[in-house]
Protein backbone atom coordinates (compact mmCIF):
# COMPACT_ATOMS: atom_id res chain seq x y z
CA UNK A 1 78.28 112.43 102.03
CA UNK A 2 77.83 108.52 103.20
CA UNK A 3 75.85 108.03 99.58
CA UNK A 4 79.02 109.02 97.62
CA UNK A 5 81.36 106.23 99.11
CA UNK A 6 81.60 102.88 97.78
CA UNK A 7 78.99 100.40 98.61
CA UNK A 8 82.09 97.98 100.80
CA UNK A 9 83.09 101.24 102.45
CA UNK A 10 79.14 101.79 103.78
CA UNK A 11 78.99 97.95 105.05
CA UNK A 12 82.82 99.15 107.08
CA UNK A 13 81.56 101.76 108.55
CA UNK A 14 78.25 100.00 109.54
CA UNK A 15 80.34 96.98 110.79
CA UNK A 16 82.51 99.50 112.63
CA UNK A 17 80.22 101.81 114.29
CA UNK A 18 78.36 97.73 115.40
CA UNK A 19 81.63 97.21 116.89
CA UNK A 20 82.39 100.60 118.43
CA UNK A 21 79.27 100.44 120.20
CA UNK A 22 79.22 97.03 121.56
CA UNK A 23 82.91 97.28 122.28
CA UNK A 24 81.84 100.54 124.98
CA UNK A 25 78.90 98.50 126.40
CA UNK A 26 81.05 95.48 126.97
CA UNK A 27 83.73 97.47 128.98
CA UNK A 28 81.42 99.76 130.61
CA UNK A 29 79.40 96.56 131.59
CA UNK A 30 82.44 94.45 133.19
CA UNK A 31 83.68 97.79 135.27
CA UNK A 32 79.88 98.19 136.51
CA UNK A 33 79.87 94.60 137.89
CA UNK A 34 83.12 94.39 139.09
CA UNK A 35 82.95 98.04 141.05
CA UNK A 36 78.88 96.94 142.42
CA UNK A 37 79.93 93.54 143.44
CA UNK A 38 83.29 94.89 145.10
CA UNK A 39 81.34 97.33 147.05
CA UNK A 40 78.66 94.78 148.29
CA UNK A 41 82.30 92.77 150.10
CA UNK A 42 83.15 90.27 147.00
CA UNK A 43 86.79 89.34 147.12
CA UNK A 44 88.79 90.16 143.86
CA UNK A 45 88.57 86.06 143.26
CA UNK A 46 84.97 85.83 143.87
CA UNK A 47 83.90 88.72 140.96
CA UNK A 48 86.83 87.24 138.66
CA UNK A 49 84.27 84.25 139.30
CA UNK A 50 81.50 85.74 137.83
CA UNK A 51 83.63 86.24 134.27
CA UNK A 52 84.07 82.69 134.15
CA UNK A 53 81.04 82.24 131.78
CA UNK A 54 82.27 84.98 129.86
CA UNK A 55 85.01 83.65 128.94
CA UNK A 56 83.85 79.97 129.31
CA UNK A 57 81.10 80.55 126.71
CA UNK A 58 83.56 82.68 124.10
CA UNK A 59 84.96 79.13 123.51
CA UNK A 60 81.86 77.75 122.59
CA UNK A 61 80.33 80.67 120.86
CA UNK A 62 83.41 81.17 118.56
CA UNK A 63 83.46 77.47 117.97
CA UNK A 64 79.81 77.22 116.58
CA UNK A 65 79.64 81.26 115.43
CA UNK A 66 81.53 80.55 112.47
CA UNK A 67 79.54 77.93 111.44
CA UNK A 68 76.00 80.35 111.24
CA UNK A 69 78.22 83.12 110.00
CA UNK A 70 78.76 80.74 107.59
CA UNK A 71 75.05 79.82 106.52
CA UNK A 72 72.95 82.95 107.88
CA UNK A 73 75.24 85.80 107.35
CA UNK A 74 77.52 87.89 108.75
CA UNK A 75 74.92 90.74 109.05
CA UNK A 76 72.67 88.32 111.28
CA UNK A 77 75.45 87.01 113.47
CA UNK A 78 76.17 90.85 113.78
CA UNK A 79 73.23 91.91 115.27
CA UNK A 80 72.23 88.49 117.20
CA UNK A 81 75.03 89.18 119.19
CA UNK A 82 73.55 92.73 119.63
CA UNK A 83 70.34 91.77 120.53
CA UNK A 84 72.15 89.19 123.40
CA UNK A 85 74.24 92.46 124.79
CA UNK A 86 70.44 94.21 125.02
CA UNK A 87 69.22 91.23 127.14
CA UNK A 88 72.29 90.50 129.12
CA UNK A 89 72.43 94.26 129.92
CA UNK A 90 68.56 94.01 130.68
CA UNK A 91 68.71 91.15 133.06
CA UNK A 92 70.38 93.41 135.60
CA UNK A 93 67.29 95.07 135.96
CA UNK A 94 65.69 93.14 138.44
CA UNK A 95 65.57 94.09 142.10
CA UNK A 96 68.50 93.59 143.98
CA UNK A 97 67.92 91.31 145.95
CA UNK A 98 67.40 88.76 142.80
CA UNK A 99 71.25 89.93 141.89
CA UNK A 100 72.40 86.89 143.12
CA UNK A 101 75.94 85.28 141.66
CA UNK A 102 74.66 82.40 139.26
CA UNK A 103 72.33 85.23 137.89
CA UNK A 104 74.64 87.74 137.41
CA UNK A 105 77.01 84.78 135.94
CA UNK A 106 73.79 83.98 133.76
CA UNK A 107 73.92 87.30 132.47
CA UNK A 108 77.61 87.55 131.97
CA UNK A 109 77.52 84.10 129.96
CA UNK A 110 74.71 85.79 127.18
CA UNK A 111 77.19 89.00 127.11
CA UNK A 112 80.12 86.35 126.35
CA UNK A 113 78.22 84.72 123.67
CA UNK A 114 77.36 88.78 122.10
CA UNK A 115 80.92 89.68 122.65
CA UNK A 116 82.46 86.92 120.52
CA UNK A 117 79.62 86.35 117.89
CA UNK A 118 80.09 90.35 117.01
CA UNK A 119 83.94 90.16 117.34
CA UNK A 120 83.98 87.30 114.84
CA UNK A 121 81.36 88.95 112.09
CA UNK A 122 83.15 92.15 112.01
CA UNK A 123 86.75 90.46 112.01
CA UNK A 124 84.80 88.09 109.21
CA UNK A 125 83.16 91.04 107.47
CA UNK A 126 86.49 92.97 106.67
CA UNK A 127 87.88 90.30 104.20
CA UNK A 128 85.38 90.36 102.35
CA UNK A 129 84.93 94.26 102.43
CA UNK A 130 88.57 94.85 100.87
CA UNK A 131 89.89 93.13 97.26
CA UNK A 132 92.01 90.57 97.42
CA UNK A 133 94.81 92.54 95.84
CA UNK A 134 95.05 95.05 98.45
CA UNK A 135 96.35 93.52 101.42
CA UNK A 136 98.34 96.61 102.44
CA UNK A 137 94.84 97.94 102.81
CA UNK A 138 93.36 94.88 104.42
CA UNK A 139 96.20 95.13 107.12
CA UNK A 140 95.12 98.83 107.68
CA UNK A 141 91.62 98.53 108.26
CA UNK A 142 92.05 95.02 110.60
CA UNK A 143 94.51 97.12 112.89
CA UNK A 144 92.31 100.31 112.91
CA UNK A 145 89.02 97.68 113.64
CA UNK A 146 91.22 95.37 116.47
CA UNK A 147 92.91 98.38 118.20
CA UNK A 148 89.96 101.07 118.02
CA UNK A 149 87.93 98.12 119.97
CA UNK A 150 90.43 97.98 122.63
CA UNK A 151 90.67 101.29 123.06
CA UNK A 152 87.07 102.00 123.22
CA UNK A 153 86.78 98.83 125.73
CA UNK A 154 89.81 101.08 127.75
CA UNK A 155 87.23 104.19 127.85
CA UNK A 156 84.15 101.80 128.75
CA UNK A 157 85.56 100.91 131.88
CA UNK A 158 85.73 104.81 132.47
CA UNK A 159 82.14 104.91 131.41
CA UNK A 160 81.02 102.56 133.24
CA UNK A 161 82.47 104.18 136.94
CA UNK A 162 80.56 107.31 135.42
CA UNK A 163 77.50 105.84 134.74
CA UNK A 164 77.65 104.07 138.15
CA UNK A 165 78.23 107.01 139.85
CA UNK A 166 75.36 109.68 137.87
CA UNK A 167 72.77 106.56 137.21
CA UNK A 168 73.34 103.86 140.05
CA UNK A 169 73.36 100.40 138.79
CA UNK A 170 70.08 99.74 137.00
CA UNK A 171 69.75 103.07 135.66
CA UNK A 172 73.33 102.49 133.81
CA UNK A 173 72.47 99.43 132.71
CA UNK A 174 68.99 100.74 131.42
CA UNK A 175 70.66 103.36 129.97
CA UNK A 176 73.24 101.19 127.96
CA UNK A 177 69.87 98.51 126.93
CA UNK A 178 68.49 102.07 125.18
CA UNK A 179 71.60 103.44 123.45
CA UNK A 180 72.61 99.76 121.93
CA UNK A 181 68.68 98.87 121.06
CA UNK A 182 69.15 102.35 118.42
CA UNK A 183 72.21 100.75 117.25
CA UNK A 184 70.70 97.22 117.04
CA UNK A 185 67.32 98.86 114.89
CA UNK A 186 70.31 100.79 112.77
CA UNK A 187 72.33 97.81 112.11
CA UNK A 188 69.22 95.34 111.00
CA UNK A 189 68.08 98.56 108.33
CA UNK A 190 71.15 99.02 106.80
CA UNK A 191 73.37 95.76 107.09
CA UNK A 192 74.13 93.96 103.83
CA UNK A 193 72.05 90.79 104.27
CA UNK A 194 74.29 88.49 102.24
CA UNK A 195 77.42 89.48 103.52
CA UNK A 196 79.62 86.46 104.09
CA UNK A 197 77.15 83.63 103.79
CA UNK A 198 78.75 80.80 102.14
CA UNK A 199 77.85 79.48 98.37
CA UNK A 200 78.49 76.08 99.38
CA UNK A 201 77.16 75.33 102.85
CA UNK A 202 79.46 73.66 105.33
CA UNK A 203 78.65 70.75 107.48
CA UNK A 204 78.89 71.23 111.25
CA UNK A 205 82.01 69.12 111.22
CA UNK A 206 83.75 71.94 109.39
CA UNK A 207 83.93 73.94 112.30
CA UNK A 208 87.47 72.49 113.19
CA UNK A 209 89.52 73.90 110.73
CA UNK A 210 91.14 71.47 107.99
CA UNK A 211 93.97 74.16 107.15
CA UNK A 212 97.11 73.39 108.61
CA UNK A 213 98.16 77.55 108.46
CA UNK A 214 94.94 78.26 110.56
CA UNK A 215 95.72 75.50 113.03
CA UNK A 216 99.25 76.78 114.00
CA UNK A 217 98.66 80.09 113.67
CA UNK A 218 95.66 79.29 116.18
CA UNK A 219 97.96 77.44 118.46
CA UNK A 220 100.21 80.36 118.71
CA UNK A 221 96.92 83.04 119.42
CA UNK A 222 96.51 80.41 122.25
CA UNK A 223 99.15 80.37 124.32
CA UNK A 224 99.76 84.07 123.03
CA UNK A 225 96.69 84.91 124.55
CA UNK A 226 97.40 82.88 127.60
CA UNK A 227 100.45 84.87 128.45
CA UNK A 228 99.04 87.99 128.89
CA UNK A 229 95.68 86.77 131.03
CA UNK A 230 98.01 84.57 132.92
CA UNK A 231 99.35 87.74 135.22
CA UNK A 232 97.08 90.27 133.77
CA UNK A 233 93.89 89.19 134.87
CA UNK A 234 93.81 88.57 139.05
CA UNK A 235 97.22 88.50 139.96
CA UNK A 236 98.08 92.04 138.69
CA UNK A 237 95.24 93.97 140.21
CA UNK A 238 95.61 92.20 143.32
CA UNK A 239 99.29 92.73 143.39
CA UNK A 240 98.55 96.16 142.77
CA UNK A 241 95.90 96.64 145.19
CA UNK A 242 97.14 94.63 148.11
CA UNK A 243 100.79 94.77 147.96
CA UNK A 244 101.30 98.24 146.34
CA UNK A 245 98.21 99.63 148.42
CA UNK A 246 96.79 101.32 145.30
CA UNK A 247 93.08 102.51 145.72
CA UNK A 248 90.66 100.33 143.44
CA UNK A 249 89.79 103.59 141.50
CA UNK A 250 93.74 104.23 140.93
CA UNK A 251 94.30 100.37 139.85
CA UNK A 252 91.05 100.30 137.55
CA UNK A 253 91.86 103.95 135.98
CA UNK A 254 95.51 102.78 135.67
CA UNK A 255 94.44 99.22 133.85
CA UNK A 256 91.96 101.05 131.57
CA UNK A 257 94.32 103.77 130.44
CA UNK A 258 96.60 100.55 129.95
CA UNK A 259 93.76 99.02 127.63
CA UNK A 260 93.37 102.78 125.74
CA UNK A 261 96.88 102.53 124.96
CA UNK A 262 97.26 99.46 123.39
CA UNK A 263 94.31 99.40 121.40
CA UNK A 264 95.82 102.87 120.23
CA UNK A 265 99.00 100.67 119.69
CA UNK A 266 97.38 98.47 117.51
CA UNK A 267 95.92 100.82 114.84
CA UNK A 268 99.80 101.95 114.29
CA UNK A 269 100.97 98.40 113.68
CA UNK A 270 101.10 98.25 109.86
CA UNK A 271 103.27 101.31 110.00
CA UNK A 272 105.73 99.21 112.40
CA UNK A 273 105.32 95.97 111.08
CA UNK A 274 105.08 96.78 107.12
CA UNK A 275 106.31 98.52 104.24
CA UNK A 276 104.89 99.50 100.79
CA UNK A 277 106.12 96.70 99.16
CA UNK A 278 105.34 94.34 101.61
CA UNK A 279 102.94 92.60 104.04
CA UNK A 280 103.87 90.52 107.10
CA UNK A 281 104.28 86.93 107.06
CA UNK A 282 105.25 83.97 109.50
CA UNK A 283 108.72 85.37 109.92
CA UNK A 284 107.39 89.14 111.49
CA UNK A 285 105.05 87.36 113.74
CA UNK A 286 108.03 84.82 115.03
CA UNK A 287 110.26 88.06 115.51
CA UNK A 288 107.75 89.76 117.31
CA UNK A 289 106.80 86.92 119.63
CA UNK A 290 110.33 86.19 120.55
CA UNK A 291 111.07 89.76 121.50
CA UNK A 292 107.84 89.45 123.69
CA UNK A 293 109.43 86.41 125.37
CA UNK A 294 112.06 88.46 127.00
CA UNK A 295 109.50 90.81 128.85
CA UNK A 296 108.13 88.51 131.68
CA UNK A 297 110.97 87.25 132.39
CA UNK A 298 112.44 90.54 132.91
CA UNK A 299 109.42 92.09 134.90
CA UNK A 300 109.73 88.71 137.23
CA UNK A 301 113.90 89.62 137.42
CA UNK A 302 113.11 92.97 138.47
CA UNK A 303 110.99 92.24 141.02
CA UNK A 304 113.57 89.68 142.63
CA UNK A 305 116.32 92.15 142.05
CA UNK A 306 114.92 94.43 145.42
CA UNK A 307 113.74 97.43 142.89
CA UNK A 308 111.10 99.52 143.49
CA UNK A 309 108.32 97.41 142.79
CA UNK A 310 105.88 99.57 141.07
CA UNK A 311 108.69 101.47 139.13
CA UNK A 312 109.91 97.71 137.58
CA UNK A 313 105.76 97.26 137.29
CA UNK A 314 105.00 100.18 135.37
CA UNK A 315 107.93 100.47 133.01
CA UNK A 316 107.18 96.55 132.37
CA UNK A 317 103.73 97.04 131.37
CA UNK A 318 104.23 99.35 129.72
CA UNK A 319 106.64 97.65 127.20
CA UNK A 320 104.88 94.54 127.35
CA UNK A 321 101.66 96.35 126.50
CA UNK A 322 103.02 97.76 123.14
CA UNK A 323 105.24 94.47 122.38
CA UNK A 324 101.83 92.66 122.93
CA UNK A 325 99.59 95.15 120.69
CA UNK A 326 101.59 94.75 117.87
CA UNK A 327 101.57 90.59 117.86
CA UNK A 328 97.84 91.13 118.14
CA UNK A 329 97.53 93.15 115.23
CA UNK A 330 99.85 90.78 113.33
CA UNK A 331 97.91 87.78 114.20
CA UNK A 332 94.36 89.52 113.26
CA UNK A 333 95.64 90.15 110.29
CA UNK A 334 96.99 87.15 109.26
CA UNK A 335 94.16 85.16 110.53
CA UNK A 336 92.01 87.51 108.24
CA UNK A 337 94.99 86.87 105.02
CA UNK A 338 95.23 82.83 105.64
CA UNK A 339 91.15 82.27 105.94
CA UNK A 340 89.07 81.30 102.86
CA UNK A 341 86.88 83.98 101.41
CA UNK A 342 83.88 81.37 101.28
CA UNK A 343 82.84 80.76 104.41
CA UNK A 344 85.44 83.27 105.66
CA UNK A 345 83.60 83.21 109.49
CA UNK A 346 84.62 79.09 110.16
CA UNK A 347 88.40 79.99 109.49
CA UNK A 348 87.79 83.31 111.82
CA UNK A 349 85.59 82.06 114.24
CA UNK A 350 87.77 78.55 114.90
CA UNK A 351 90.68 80.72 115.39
CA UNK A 352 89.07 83.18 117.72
CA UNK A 353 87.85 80.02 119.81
CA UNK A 354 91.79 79.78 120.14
CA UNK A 355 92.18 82.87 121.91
CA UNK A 356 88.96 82.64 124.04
CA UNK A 357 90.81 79.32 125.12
CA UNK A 358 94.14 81.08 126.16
CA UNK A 359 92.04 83.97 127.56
CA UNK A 360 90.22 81.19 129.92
CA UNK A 361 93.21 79.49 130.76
CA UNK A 362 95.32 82.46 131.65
CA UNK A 363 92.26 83.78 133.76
CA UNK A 364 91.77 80.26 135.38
CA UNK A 365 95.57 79.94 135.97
CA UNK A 366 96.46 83.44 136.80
CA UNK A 367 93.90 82.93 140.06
CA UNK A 368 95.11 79.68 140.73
CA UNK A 369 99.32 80.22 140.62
CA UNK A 370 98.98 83.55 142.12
CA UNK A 371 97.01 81.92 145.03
CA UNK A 372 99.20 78.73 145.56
CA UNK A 373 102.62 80.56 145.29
CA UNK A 374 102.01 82.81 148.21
CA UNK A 375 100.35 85.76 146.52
CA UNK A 376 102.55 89.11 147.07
CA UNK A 377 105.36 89.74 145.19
CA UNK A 378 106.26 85.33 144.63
CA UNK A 379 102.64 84.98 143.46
CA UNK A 380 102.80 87.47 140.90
CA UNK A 381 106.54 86.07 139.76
CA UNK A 382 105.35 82.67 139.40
CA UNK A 383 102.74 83.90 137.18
CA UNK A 384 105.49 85.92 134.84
CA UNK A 385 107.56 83.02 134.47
CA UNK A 386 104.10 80.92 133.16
CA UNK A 387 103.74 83.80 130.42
CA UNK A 388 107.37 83.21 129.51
CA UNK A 389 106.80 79.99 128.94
CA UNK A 390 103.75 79.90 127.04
CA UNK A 391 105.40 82.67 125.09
CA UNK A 392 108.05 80.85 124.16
CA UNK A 393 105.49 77.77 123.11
CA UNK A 394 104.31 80.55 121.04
CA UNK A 395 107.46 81.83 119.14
CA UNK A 396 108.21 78.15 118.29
CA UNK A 397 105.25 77.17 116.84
CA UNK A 398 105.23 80.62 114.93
CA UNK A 399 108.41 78.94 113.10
CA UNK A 400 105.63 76.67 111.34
CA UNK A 401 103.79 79.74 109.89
CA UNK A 402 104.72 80.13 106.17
CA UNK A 403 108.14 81.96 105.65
CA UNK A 404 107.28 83.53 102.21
CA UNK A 405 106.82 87.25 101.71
CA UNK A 406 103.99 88.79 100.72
CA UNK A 407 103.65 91.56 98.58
CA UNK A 408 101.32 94.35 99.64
């Protein structure tokens, strides 16, 4: 059946199913460190601690990752960042008492560099997959890609507490090494090896993007990204945990069900944000910021208001969730429209280096504010009104996008 589709539908799929399966490692991965480390007495700070890397090294990796893309190949960056998964997943397979926090952070650094090198080759890969005529299509097939990963990273945080539970910790991570090494040996068979490699090869400088589109629209994925990771990230499940008393298994189920639903979200943007005769543009991802602004502020209003906390909470994030999903999936498409199709991966990857940047501020900041304004209920309010206000950064420099519709 796979020898009677189209040779760009084959790569897809192959890019997809890369993604899919890296995208369950990396969740299950993060929910096995953060549940071993909380039982061995780590505060909720100290394991958001061991993510800094993570995150720290996404910045980097998306930086430079466009850059190989660029002159080795999509289809290598693809399954380099594999291979790095394999060994971050097999360095926690030492004995436990060499498990020690700048190893584990060691670890969770390689799996940061992985993450972001196969985000930005598949992200990369689809432009060139789909003609440039059909960007109703293109739109499509970036949602399905951006909110089937989130989704899957939702039900890899549920694999992971399963794993944890039926394996222990080595034996999950072992068994996660296996499964993605069959993936990795798939991947290097049947991956197109000149996918995305560029005819004219760019100097290092290139990595900072010359396009003026790219730059706002990667100012905007900044402080987009920033207003989510600003509450989302420590001061949420702490809230949650502490003040709320929820059980760490209710606030992790609860924030990976969360996840599941807006990746599923995302898929269903096009049909939200688009028509048949049209694509979005600058204007529908201005719109949708600005009606994004007036969640945080709301949640924060709420919980000042003497409402039920977790009521206000719930019906919050839940709003904010699917507001959120569907500026994503705007803003991976129209990274994916605006870049160049030669050397597609420096446009991609300098944008994505954007959002590991708001993802690392938010996380920084969202530990910091929640700790200096008192924690409780005025830590986690001081934290909304940040993501307000980077929000509204956002929708403002979304006016610079370009206005113009575009057909589909």
């Amino acid at each position: 059946m796979l020898s009677q589709l189209s040779s760009g539908v084959r790569q897809y799929l192959i890019v997809t199913g890369n993604y899919w399966a890296f995208t369950l490692t990396d969740g299950a991965l993060r929910m096995l460190v953060v549940l071993h480390f909380h039982g061995m007495g780590y505060s909720p700070l100290e394991i958001a601690l061991l993510f800094l890397f993570y995150e720290v090294f996404g910045v980097i990796t998306n930086l430079i990752g466009g850059w190989l893309g660029a002159h080795l190949g999509l289809n290598r960056t693809m399954n380099i960042g594999l291979a790095l998964q394999i060994v971050a997943l097999t360095m926690l397979l030492v004995p436990a008492a060499w498990l020690t926090v700048p190893w584990v952070m060691a670890s969770q650094a390689l799996s940061g560099i992985a993450k972001d090198l196969n985000k930005m080759s598949a992200k990369s890969a689809i432009k060139l997959l789909v003609p440039e005529e059909a960007q109703g299509k293109l739109y499509q097939w970036v949602a399905l890609l951006t909110g089937s990963k989130n989704t899957l990273k939702g039900v890899g945080f549920f694999l992971g507490g399963a794993l944890l539970m039926l394996l222990g910790f080595a034996g999950a991570a072992a068994a996660m090494a296996l499964a993605l090494t069959l993936v990795w040996l798939i991947s290097l068979i049947l991956l197109k090896e000149d996918l995305g490699k560029a005819k004219h090869k760019p100097k290092f400088r290139d990595i900072f993007s010359k396009s003026a589109t790219i730059n706002i629209l990667s100012a905007a994925r900044m402080f987009l990204f920033g207003a989510r990771d600003v509450w989302f990230v420590v001061a949420l499940p702490v809230f949650l945990s502490q003040t709320l008393g929820w059980s760490h298994s209710q606030t992790g189920g609860f924030l990976a069900l969360w996840v599941i639903g807006y990746g599923l979200v995302q898929t269903i943007a096009p049909y939200i944000t688009a028509s048949a005769q049209k694509t979005p543009n600058g204007r529908t991802a201005t719109l949708w910021a600005l009606i994004l602004t007036l969640l945080p502020g709301g949640i924060a209003l709420g919980l000042m208001s003497g409402l039920d906390p977790a009521t206000v909470l719930i019906s919050g994030l839940m709003l904010f969730g699917a507001i959120f999903a569907i500026n994503s999936s705007l803003h991976s498409y129209l990274i994916v429209r605006y870049a160049g199709s030669d050397g597609v991966s420096l446009d991609v990857g300098f944008y994505y280096m954007s959002n590991a940047m708001g993802r690392l501020i938010g996380t920084v900041l969202s530990g910091w504010v929640f700790q200096l304004a008192g924690q409780g209920s005025s830590g986690l309010q001081a934290c909304l009104y940040i993501s307000l206000g980077f929000l509204l950064l956002a929708t403002l420099i979304s006016l610079k996008l370009p206005q113009a519709e575009q057909t589909a």
